[in-house]
Protein backbone atom coordinates (compact mmCIF):
# COMPACT_ATOMS: atom_id res chain seq x y z
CA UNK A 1 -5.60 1.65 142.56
CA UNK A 2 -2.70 1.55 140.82
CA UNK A 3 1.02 1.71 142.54
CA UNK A 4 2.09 5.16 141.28
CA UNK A 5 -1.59 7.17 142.31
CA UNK A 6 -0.86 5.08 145.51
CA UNK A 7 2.76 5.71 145.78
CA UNK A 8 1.94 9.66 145.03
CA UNK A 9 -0.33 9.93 148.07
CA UNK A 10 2.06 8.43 150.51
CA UNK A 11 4.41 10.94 149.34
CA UNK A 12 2.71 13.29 149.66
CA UNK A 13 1.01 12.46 153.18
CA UNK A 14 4.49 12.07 154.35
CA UNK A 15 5.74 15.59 153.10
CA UNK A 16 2.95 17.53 154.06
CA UNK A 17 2.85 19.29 157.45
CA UNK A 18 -0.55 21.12 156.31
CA UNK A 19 -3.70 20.12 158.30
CA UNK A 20 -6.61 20.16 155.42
CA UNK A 21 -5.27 19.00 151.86
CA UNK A 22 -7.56 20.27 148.98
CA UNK A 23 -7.10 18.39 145.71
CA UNK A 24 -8.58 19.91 142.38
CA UNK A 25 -9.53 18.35 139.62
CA UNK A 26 -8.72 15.25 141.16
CA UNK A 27 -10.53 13.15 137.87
CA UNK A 28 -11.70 10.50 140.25
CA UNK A 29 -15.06 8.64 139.34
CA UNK A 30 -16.88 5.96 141.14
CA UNK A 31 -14.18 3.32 139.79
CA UNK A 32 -12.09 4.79 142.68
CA UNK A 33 -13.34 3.67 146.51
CA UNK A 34 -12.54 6.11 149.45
CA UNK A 35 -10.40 3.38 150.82
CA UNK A 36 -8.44 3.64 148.09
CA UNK A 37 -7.45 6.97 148.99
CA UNK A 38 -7.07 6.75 152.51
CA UNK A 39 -4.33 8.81 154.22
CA UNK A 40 -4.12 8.07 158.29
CA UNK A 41 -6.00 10.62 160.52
CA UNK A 42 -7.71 11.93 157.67
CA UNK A 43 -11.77 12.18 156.69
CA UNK A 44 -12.26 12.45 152.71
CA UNK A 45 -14.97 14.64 151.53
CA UNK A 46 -14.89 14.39 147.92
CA UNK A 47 -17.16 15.79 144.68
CA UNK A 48 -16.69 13.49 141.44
CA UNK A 49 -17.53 15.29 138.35
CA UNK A 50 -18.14 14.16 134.58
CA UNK A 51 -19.00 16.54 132.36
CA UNK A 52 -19.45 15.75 128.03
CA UNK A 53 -17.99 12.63 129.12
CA UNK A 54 -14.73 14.94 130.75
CA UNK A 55 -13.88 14.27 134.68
CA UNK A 56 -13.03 16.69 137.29
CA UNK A 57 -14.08 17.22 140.58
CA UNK A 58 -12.24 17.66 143.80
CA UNK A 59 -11.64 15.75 147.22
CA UNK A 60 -10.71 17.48 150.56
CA UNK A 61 -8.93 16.15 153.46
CA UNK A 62 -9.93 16.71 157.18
CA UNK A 63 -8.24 16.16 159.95
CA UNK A 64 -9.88 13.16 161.51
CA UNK A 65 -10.16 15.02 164.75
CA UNK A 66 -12.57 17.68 163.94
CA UNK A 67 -15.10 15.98 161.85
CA UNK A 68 -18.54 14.42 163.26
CA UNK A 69 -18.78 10.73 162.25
């Protein structure tokens, strides 16, 4: 992952008081690892999407609490 996709989800962890983050059209593919986009106390549920060779897709944060393993 690169430093300022990194950088921007620290920031934005670390601003955000909300309790599920939705992201849309997040352009992630399977180049980009779940670890990659790990916030702390959060479960990613994410949907990549690539369409005539366009990406989309979305990812959703959970608090870590009140999802099932």
């Amino acid at each position: 992952m690169n430093f300022k996709r990194k950088w921007s989800l620290v920031n934005f962890e670390s601003c955000s008081k909300a309790e599920i983050h939705i992201i849309n059209e997040s352009k992630l593919d399977s180049t980009i690892h779940d670890n990659e986009l790990y916030l702390s106390d959060f479960k990613i549920v994410r949907r990549d999407r690539r369409v005539n060779g366009r990406k989309g897709g979305w990812c959703l944060y959970l608090p870590a609490h009140i999802v099932k393993s």
